[in-house]
PDB file of N, CA and C in Angstrom:
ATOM      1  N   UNK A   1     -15.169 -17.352 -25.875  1.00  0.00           N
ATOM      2  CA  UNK A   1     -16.211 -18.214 -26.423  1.00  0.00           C
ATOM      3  C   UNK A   1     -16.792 -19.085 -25.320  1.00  0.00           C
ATOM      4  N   UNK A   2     -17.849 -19.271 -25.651  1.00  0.00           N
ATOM      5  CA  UNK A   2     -18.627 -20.537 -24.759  1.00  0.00           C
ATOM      6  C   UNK A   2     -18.879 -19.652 -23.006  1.00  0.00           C
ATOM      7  N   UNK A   3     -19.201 -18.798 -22.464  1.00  0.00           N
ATOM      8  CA  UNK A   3     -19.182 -17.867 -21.750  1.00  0.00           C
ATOM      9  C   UNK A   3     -19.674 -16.909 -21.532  1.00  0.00           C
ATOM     10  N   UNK A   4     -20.298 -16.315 -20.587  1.00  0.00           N
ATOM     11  CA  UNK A   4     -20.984 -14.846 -20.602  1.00  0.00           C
ATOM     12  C   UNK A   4     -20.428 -13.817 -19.400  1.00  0.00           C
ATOM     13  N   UNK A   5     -20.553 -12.944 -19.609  1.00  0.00           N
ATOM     14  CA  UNK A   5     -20.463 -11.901 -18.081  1.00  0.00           C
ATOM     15  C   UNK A   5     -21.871 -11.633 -18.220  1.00  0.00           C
ATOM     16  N   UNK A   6     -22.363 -11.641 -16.819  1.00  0.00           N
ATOM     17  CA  UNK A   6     -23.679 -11.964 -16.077  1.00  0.00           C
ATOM     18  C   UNK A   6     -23.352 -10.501 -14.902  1.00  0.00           C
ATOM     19  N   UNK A   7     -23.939  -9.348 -15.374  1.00  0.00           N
ATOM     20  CA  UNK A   7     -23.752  -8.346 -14.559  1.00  0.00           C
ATOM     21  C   UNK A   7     -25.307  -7.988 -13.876  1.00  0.00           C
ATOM     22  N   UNK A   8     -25.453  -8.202 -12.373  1.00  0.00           N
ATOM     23  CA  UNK A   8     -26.198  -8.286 -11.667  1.00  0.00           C
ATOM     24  C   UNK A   8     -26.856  -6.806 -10.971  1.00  0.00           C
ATOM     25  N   UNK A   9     -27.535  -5.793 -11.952  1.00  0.00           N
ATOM     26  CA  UNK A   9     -28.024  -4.306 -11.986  1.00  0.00           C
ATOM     27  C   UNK A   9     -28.201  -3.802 -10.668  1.00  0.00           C
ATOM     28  N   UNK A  10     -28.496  -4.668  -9.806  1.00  0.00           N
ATOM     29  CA  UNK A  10     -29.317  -4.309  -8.247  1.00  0.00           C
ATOM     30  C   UNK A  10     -27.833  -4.546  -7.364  1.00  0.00           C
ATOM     31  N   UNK A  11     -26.578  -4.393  -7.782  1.00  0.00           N
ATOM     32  CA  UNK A  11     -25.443  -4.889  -7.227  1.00  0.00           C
ATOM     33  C   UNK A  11     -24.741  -3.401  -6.677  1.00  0.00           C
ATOM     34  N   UNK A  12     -25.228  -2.383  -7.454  1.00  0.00           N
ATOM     35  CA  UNK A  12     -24.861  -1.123  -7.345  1.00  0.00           C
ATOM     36  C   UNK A  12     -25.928  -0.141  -7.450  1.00  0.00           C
ATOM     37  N   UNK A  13     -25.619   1.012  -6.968  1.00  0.00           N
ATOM     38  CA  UNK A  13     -26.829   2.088  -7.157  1.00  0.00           C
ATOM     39  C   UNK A  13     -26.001   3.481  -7.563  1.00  0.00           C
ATOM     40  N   UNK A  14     -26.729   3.571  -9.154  1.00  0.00           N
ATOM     41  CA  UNK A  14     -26.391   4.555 -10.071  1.00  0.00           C
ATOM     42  C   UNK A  14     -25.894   5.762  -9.335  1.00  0.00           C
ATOM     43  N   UNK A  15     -25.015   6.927  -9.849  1.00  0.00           N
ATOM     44  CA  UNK A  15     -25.045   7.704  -9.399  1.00  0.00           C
ATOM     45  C   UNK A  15     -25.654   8.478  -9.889  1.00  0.00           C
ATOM     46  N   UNK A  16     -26.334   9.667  -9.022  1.00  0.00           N
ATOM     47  CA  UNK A  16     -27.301  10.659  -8.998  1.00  0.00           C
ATOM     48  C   UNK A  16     -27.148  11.169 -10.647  1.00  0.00           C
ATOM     49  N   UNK A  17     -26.154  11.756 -10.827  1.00  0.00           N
ATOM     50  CA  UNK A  17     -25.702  12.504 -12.444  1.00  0.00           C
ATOM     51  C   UNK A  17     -25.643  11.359 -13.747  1.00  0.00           C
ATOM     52  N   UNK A  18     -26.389   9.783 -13.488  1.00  0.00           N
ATOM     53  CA  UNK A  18     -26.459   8.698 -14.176  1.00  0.00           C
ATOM     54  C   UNK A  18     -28.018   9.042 -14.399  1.00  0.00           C
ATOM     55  N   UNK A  19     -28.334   9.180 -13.129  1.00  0.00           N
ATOM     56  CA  UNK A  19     -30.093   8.946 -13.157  1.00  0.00           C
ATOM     57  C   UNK A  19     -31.058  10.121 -13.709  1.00  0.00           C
ATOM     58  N   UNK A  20     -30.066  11.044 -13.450  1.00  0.00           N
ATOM     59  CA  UNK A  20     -30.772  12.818 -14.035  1.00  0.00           C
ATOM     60  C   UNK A  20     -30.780  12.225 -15.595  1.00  0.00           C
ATOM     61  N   UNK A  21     -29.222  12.077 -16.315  1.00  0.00           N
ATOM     62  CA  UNK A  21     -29.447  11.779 -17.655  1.00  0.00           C
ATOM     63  C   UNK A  21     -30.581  10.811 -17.911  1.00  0.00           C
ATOM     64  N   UNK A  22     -30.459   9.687 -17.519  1.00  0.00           N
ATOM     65  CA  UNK A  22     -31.190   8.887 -18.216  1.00  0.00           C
ATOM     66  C   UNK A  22     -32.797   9.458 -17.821  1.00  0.00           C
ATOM     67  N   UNK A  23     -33.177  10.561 -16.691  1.00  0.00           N
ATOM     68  CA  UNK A  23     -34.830  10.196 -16.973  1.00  0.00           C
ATOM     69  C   UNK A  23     -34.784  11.475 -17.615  1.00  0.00           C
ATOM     70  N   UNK A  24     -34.100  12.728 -17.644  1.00  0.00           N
ATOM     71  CA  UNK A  24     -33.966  13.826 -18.231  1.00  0.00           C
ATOM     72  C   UNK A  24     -34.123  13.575 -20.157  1.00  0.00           C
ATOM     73  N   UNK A  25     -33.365  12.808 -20.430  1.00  0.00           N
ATOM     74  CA  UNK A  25     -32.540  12.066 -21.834  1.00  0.00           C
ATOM     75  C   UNK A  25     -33.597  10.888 -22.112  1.00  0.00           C
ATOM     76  N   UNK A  26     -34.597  10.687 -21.138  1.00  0.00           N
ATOM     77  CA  UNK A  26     -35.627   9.449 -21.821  1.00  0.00           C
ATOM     78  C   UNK A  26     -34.852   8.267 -22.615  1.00  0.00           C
ATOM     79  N   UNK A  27     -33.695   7.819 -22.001  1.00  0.00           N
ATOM     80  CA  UNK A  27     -32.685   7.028 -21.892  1.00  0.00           C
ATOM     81  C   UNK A  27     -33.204   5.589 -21.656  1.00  0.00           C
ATOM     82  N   UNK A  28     -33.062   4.506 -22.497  1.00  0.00           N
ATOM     83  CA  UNK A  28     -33.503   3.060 -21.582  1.00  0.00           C
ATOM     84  C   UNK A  28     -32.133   2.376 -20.616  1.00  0.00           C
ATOM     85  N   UNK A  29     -32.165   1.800 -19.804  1.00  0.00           N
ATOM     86  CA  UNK A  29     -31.261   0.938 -19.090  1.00  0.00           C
ATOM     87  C   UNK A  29     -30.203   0.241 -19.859  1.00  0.00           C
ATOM     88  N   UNK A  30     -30.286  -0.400 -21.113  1.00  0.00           N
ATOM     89  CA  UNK A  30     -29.607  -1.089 -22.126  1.00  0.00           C
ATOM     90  C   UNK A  30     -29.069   0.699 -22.504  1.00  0.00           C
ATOM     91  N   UNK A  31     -29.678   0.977 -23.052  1.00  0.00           N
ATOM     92  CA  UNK A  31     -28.714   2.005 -23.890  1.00  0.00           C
ATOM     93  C   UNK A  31     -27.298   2.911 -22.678  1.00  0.00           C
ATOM     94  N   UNK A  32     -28.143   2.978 -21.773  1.00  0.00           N
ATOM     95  CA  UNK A  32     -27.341   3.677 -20.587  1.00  0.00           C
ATOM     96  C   UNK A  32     -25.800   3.080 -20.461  1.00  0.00           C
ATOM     97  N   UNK A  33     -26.347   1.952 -20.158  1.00  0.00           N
ATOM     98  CA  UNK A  33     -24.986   0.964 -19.577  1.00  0.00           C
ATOM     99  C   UNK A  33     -24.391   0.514 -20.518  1.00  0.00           C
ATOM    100  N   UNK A  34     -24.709   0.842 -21.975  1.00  0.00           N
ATOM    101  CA  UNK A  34     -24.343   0.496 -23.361  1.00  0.00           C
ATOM    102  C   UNK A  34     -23.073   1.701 -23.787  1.00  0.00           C
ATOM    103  N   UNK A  35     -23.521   3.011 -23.285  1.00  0.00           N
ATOM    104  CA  UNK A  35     -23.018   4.436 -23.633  1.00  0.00           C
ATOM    105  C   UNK A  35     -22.416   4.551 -22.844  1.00  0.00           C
ATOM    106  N   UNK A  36     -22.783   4.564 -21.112  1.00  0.00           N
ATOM    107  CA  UNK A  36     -22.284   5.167 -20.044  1.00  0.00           C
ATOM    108  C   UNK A  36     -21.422   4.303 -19.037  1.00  0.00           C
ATOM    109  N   UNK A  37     -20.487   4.367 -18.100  1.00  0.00           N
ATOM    110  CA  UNK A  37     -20.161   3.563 -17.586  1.00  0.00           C
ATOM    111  C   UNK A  37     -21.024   3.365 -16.009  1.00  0.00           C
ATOM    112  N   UNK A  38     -21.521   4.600 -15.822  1.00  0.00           N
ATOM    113  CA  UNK A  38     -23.231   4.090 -14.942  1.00  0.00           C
ATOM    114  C   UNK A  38     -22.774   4.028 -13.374  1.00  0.00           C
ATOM    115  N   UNK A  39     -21.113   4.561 -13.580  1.00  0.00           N
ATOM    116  CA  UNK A  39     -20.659   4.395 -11.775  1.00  0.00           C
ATOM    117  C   UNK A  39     -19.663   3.465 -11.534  1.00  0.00           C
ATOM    118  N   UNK A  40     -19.328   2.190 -12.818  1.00  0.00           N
ATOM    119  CA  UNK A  40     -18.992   1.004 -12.465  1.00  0.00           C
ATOM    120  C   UNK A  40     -17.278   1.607 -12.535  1.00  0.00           C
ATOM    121  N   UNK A  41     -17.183   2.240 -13.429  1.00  0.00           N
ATOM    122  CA  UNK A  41     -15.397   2.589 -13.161  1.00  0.00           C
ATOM    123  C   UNK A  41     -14.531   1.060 -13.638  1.00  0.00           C
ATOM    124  N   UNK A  42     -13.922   0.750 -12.919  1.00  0.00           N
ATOM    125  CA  UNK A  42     -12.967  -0.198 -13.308  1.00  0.00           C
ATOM    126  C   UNK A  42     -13.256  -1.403 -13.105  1.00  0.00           C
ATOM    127  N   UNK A  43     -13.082  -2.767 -13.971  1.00  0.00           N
ATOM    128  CA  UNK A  43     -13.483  -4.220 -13.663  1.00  0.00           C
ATOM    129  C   UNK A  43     -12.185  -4.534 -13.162  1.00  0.00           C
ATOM    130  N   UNK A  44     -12.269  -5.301 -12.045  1.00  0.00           N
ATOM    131  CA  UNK A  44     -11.336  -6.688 -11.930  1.00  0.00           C
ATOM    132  C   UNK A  44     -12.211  -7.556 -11.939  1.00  0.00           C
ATOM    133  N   UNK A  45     -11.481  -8.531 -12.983  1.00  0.00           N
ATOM    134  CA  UNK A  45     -11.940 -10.275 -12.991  1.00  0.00           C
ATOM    135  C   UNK A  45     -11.712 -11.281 -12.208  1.00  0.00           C
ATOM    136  N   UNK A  46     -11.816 -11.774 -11.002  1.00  0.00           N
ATOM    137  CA  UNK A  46     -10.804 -13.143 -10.198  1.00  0.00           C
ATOM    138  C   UNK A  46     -11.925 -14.250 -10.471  1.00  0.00           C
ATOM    139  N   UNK A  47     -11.041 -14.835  -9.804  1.00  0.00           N
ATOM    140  CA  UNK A  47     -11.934 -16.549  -9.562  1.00  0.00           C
ATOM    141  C   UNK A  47     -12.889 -16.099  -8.471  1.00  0.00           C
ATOM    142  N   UNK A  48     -14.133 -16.822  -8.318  1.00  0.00           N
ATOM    143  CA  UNK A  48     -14.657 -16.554  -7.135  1.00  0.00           C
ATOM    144  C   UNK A  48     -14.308 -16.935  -5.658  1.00  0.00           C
ATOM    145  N   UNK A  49     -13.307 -17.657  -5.727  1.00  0.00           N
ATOM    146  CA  UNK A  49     -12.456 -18.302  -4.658  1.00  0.00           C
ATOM    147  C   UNK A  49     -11.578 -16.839  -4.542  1.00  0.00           C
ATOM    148  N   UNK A  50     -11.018 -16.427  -5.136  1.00  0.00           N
ATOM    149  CA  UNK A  50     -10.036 -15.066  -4.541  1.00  0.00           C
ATOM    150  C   UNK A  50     -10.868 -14.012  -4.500  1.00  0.00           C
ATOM    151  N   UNK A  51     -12.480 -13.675  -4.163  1.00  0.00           N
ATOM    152  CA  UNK A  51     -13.180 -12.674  -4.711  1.00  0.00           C
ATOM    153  C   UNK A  51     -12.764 -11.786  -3.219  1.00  0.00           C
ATOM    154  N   UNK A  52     -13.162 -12.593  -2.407  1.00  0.00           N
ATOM    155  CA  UNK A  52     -12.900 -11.744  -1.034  1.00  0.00           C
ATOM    156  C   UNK A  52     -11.694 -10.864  -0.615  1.00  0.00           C
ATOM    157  N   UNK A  53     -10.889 -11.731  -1.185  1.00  0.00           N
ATOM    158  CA  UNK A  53      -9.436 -11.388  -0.977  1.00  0.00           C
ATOM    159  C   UNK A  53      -8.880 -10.177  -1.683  1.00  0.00           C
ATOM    160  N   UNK A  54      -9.520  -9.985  -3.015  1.00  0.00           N
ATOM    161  CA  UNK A  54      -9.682  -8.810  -3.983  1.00  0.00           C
ATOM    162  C   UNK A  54     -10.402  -7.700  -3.611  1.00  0.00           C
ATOM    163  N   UNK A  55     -11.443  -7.830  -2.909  1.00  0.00           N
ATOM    164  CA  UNK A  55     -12.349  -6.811  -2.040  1.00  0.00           C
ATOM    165  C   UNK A  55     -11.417  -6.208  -1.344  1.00  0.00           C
ATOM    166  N   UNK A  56     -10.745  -7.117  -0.043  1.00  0.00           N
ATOM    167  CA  UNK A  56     -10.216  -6.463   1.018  1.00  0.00           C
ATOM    168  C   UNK A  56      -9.138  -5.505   0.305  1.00  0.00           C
ATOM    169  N   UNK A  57      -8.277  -6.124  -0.180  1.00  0.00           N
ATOM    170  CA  UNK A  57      -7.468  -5.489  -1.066  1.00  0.00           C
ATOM    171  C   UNK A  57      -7.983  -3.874  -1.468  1.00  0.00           C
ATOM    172  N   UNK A  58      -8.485  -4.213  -2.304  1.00  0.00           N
ATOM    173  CA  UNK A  58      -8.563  -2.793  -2.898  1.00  0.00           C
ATOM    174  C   UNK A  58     -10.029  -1.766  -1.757  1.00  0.00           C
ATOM    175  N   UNK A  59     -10.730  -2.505  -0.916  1.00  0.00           N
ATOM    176  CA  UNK A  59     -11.104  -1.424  -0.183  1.00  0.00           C
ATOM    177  C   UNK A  59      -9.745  -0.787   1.188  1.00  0.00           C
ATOM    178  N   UNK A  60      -8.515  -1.536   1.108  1.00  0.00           N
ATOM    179  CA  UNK A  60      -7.567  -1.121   2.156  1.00  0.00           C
ATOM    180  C   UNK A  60      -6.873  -0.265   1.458  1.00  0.00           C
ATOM    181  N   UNK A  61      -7.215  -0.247   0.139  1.00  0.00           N
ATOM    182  CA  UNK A  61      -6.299   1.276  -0.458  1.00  0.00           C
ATOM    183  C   UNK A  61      -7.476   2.079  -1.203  1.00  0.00           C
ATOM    184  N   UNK A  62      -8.462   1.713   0.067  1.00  0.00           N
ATOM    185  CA  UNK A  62      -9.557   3.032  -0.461  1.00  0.00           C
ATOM    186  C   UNK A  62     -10.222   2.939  -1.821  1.00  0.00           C
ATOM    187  N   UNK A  63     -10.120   1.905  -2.211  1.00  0.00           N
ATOM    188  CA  UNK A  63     -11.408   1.916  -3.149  1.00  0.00           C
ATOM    189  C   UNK A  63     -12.794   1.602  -2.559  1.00  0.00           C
ATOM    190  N   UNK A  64     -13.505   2.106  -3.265  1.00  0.00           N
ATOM    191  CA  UNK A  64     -15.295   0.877  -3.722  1.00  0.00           C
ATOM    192  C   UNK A  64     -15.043   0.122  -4.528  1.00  0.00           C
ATOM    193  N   UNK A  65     -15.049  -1.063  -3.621  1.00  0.00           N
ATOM    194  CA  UNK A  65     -15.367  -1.998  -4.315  1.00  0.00           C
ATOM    195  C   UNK A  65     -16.633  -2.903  -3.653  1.00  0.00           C
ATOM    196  N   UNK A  66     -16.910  -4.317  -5.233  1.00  0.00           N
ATOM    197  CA  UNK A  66     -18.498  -4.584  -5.144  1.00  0.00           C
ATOM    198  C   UNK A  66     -17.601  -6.019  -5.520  1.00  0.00           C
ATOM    199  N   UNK A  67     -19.363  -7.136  -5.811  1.00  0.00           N
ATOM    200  CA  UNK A  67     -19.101  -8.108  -6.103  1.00  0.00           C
ATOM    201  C   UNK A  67     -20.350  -7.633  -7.379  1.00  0.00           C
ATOM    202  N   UNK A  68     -19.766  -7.795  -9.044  1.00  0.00           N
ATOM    203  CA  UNK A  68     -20.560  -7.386  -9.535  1.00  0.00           C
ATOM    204  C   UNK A  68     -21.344  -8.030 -10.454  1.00  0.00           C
ATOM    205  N   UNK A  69     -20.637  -9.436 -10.400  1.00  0.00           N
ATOM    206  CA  UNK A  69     -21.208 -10.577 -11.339  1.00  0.00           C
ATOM    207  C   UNK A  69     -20.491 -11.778 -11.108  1.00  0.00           C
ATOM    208  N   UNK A  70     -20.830 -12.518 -12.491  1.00  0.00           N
ATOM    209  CA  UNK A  70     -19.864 -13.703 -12.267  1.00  0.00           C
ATOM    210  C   UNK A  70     -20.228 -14.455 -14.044  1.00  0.00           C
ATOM    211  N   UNK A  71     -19.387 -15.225 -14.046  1.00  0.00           N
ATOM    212  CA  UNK A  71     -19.260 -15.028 -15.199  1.00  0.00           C
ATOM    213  C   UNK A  71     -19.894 -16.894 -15.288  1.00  0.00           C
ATOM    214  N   UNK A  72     -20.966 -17.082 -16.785  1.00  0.00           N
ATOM    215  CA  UNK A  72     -21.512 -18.410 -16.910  1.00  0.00           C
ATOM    216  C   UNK A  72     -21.033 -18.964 -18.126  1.00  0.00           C
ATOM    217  N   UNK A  73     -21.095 -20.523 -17.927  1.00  0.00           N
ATOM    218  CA  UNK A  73     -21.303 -20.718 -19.251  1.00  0.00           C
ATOM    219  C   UNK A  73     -22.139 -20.674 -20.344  1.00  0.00           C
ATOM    220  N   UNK A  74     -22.002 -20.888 -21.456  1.00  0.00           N
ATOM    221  CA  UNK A  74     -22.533 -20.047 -22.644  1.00  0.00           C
ATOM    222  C   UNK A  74     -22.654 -21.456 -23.917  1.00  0.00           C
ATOM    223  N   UNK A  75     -23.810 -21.173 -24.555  1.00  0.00           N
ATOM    224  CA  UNK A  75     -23.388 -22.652 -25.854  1.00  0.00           C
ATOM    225  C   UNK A  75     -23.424 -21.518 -27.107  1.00  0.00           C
ATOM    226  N   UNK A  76     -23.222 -20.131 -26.853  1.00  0.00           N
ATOM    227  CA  UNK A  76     -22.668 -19.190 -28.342  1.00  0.00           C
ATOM    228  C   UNK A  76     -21.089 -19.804 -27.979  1.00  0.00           C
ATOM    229  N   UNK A  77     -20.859 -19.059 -29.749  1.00  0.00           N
ATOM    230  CA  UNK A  77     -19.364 -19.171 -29.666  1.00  0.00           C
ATOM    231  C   UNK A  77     -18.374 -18.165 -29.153  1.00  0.00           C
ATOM    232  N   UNK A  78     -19.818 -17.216 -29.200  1.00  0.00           N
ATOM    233  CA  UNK A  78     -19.097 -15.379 -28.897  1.00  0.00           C
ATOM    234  C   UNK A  78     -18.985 -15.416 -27.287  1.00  0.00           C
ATOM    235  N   UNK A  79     -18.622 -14.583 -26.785  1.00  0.00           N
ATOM    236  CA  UNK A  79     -18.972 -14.178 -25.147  1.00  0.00           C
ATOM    237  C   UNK A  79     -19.882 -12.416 -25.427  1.00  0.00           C
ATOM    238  N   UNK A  80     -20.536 -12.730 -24.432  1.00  0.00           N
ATOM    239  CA  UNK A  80     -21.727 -11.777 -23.549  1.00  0.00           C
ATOM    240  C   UNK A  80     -21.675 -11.150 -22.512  1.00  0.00           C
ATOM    241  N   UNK A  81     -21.851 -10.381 -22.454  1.00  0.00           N
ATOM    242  CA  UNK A  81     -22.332  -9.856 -21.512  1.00  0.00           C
ATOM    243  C   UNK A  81     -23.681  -9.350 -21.514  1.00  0.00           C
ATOM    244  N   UNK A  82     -24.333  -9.540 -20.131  1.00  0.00           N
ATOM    245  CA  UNK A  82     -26.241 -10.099 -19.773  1.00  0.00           C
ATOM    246  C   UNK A  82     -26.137  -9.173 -18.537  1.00  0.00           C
ATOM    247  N   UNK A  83     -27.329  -8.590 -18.597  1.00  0.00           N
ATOM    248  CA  UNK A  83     -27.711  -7.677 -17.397  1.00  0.00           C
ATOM    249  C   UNK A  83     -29.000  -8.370 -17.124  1.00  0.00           C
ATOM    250  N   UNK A  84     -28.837  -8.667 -15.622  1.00  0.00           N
ATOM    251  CA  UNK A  84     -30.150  -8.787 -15.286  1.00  0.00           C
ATOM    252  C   UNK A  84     -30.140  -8.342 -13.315  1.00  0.00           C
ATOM    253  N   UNK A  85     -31.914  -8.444 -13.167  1.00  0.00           N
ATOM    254  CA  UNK A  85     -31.803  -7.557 -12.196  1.00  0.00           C
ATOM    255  C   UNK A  85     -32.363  -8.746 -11.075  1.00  0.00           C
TER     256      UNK A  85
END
């Protein structure tokens, strides 16, 4: 409650077999990332104070990793998640 995830679209670039569907499938952006997971694979959440430290981490055992949002406050009671570009 009181909170959003604030996922920042221009943070990553779709993969190729994301982008065929959606212009093939006349797909909108909301519905995509609504249905599909669009490339993003797995969330970790940290503080933004440990964000770096979480990067190094998991790119030293070979992941991709991103910085892919951050999370705001909110005056709903629900939490969100908000795409913007």
């Amino acid at each position: 409650a009181n909170v959003n995830a604030v996922i920042d679209r221009d943070s990553w670039v779709w993969p190729d077999v994301f982008q065929w569907l959606q212009s093939n499938g006349h797909i909108t952006d909301s519905e995509m990332v609504k249905t599909f997971n669009v490339g993003i694979g797995m969330v970790v959440a940290v503080s933004e104070s440990q964000a770096q430290q979480a990067l190094n981490v998991l790119k030293a055992q070979g992941e991709e990793a991103w910085v892919l949002g951050h999370i705001a406050s909110s005056e709903k009671d629900i939490a969100e998640v908000q795409w913007q570009s």
